[in-house]
N, C-alpha and C. Protein backbone atom coordinates (compact mmCIF):
# COMPACT_ATOMS: atom_id res chain seq x y z
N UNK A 1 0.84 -1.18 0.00
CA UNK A 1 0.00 0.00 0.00
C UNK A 1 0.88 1.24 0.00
N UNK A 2 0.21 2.57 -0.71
CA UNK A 2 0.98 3.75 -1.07
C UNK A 2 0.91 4.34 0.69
N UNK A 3 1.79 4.76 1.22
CA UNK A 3 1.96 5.62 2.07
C UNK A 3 1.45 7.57 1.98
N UNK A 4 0.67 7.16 2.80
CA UNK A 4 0.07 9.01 2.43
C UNK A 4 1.09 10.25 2.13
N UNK A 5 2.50 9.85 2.03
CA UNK A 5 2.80 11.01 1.89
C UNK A 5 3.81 10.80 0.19
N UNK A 6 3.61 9.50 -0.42
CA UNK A 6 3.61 9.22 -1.36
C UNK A 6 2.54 9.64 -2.47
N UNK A 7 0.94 9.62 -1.74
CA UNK A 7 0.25 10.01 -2.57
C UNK A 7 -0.11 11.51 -2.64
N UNK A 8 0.16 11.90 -1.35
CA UNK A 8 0.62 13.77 -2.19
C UNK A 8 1.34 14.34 -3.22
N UNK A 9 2.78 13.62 -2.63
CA UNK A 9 3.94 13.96 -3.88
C UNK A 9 2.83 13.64 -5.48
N UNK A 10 2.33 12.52 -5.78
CA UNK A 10 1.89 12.58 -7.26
C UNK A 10 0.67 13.13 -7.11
N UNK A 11 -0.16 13.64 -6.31
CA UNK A 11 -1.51 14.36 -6.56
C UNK A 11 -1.21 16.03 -6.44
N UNK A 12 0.26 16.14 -6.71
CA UNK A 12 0.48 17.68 -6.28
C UNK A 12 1.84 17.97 -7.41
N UNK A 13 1.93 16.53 -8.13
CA UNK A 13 3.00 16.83 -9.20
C UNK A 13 2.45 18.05 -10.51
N UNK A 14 3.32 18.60 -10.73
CA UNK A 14 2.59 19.54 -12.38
C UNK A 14 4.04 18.75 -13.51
N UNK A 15 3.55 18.79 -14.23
CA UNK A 15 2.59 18.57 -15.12
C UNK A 15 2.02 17.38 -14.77
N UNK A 16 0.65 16.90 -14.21
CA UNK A 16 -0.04 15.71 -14.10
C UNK A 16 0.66 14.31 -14.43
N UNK A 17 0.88 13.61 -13.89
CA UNK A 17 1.57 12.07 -13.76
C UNK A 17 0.90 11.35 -15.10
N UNK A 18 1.44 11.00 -15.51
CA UNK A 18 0.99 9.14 -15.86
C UNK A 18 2.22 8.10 -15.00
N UNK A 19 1.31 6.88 -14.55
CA UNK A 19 1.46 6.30 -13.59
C UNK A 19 1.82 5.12 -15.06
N UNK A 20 3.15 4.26 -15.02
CA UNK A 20 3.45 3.28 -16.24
C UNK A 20 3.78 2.00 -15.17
N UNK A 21 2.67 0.93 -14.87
CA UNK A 21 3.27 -0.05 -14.51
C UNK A 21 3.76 -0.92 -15.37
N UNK A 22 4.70 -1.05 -15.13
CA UNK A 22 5.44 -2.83 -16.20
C UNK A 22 5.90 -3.86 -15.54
N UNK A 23 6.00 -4.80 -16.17
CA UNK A 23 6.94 -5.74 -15.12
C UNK A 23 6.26 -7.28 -15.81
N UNK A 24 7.02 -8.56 -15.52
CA UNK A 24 6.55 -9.54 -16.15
C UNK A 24 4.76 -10.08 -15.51
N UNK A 25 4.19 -10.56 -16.60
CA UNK A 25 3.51 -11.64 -16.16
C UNK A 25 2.95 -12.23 -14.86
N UNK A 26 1.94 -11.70 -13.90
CA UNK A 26 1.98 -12.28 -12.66
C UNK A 26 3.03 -12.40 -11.90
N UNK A 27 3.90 -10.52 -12.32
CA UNK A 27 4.04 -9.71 -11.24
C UNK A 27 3.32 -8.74 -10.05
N UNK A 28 1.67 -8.90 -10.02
CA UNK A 28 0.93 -8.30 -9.38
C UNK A 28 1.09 -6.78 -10.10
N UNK A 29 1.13 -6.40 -10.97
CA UNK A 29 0.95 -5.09 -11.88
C UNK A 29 -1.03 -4.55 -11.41
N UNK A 30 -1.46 -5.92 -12.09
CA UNK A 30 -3.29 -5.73 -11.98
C UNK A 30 -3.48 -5.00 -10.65
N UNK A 31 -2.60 -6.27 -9.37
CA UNK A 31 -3.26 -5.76 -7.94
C UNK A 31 -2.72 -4.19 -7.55
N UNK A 32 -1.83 -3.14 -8.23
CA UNK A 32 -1.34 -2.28 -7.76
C UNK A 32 -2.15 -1.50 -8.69
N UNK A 33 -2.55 -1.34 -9.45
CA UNK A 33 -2.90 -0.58 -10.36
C UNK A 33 -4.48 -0.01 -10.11
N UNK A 34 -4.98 -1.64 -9.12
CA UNK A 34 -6.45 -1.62 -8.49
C UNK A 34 -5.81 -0.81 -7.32
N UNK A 35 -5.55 -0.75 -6.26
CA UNK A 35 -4.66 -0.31 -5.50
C UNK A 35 -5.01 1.31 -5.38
N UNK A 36 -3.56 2.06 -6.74
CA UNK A 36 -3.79 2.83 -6.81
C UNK A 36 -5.17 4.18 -7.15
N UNK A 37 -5.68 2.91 -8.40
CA UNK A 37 -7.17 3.37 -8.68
C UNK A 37 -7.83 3.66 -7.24
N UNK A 38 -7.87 3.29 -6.41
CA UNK A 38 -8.71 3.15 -5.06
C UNK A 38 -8.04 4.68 -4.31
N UNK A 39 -6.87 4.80 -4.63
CA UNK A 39 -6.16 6.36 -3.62
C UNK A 39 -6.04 7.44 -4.67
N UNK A 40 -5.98 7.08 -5.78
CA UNK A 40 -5.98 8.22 -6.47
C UNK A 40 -6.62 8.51 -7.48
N UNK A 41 -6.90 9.75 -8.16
CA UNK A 41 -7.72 9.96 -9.10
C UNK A 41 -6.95 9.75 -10.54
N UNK A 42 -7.14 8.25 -10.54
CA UNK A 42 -6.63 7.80 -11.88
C UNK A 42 -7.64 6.91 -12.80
N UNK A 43 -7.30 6.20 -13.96
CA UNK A 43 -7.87 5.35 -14.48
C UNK A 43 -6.88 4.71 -14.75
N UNK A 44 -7.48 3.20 -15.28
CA UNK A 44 -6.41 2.06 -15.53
C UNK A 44 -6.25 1.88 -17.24
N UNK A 45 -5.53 2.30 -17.89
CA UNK A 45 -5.15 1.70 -19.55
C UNK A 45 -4.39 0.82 -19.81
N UNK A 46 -5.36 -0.55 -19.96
CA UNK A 46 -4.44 -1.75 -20.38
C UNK A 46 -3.35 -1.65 -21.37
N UNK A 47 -2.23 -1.81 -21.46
CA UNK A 47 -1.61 -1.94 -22.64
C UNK A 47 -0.89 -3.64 -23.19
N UNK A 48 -1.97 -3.89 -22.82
CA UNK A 48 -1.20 -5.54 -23.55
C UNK A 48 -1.96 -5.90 -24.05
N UNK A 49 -1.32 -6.14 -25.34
CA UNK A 49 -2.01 -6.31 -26.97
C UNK A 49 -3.09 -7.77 -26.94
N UNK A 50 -2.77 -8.44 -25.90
CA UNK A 50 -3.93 -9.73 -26.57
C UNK A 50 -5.47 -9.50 -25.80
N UNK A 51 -5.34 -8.35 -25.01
CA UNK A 51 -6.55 -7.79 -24.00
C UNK A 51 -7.33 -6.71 -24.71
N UNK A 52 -7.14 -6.52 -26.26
CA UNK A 52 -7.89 -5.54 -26.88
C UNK A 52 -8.98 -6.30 -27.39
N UNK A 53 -8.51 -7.46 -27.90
CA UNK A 53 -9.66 -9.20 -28.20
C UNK A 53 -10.50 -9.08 -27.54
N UNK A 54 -11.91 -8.74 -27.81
CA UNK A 54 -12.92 -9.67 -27.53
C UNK A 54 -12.82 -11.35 -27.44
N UNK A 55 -13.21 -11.80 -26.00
CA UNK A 55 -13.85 -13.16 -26.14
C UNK A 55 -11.90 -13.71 -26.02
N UNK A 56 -10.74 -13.45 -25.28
CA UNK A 56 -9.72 -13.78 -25.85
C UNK A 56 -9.25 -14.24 -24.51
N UNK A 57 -9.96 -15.15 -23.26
CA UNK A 57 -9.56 -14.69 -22.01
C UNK A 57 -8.90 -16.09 -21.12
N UNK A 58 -8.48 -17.06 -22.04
CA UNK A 58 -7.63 -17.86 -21.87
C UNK A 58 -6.51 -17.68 -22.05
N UNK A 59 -5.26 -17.47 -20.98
CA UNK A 59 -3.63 -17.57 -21.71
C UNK A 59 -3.80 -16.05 -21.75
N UNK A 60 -4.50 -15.24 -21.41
CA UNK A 60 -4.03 -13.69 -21.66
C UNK A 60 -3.69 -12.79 -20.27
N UNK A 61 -4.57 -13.47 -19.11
CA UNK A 61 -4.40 -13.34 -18.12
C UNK A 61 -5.20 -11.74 -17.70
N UNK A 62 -6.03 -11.74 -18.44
CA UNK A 62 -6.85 -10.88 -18.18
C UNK A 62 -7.59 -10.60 -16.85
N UNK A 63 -7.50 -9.39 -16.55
CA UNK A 63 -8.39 -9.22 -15.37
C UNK A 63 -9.96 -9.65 -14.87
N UNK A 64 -9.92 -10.80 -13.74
CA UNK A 64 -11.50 -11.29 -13.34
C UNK A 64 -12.52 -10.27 -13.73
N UNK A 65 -13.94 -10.45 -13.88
CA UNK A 65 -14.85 -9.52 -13.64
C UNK A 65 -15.19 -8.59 -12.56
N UNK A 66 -14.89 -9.40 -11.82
CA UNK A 66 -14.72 -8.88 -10.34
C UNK A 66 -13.42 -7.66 -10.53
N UNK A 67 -12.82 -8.06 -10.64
CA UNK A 67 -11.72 -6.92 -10.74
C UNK A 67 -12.01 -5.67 -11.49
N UNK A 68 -12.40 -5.66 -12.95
CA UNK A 68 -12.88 -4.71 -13.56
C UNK A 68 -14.38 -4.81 -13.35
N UNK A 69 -14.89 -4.97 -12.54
CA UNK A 69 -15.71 -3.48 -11.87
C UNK A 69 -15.81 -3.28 -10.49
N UNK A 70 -14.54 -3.31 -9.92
CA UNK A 70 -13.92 -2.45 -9.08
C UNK A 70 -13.13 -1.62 -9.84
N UNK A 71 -12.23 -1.73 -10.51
CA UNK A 71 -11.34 -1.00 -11.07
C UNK A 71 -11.78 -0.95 -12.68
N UNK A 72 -12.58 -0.56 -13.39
CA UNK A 72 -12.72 -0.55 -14.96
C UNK A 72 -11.37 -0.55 -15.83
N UNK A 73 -11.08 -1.21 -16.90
CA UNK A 73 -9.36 -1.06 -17.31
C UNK A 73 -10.30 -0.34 -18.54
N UNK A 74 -9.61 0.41 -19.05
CA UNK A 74 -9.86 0.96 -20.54
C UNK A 74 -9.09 0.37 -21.56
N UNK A 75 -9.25 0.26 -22.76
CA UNK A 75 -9.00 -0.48 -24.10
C UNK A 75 -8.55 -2.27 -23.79
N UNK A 76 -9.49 -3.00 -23.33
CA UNK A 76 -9.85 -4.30 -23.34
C UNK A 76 -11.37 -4.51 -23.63
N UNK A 77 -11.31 -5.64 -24.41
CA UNK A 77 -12.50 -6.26 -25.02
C UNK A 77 -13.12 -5.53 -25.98
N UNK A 78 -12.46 -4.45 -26.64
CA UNK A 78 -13.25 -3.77 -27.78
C UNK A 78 -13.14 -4.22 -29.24
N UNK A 79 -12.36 -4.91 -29.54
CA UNK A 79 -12.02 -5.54 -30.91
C UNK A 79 -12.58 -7.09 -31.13
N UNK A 80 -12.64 -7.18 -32.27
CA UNK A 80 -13.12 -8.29 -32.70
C UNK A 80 -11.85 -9.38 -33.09
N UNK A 81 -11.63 -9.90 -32.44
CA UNK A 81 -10.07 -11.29 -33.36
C UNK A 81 -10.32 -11.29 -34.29
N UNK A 82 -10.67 -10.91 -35.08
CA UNK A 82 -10.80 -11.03 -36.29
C UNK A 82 -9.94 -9.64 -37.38
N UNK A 83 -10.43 -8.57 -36.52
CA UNK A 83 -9.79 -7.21 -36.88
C UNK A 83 -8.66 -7.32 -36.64
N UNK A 84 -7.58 -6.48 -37.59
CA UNK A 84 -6.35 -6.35 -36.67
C UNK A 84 -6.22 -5.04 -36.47
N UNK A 85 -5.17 -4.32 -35.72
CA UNK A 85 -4.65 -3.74 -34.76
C UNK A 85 -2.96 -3.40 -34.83
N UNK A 86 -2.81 -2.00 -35.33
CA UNK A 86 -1.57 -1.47 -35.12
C UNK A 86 -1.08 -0.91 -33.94
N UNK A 87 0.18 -0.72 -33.96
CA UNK A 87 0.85 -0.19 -32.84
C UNK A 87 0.05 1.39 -32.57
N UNK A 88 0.05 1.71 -33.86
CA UNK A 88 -0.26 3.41 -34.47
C UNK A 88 -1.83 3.58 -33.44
N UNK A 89 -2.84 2.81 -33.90
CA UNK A 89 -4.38 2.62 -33.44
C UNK A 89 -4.20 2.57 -31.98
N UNK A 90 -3.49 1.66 -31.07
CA UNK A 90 -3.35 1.75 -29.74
C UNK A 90 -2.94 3.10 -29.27
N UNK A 91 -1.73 3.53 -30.40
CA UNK A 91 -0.88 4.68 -29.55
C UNK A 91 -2.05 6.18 -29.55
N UNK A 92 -3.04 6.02 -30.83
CA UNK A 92 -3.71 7.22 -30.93
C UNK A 92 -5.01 6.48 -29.82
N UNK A 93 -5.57 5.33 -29.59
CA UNK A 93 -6.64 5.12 -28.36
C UNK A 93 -5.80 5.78 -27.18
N UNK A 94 -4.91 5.21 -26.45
CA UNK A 94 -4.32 5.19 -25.66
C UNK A 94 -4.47 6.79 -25.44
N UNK A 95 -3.79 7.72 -26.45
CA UNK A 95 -3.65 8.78 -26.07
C UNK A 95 -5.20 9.46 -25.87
N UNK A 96 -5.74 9.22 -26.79
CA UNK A 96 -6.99 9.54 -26.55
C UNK A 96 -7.95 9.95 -24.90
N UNK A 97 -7.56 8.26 -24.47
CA UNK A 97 -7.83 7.86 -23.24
C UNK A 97 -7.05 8.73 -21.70
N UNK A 98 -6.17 9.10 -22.22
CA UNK A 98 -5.46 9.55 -21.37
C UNK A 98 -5.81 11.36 -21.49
């Protein structure tokens, strides 16, 4: 858990934060990200490419239901497997989103 005087420093940063978790695979990224969503006024933007799939939720490690709606992730489940998907399309959602 963020320590309160951690979450001043970024609710009092200028120019406004983006918060970039990375890290491998069931490194607990999801549980911090719910976490933070809960202390600060953020949203969550998935960025891993097999979570834009609709219907894709074997082997992707996608977040429970339960999880997203506690925490909503933005750009998962909007595409069809069937469509494809550039780097370019994420980078202009993404920014969008943000």
């Amino acid at each position: 858990m963020l320590a309160q005087q951690d979450i001043d420093k970024i609710l009092t940063a200028k120019p406004p934060l983006v918060i970039c978790l990375m890290g491998p695979t069931a490194s607990g990224k999801t549980d911090l990200a719910v976490q933070l969503s809960k202390c600060l006024p953020c949203e969550i933007i998935s960025v891993d490419s097999a979570l834009v799939y609709q219907d894709m939720n074997i082997g992707t490690a996608k977040p429970e239901p339960e999880i997203l709606a506690q925490a909503p992730h933005k750009l998962i489940d909007f595409l069809d497997p069937a469509e494809s998907y550039s780097a370019s399309q994420f980078r202009s959602a993404a920014l969008t989103e943000i």
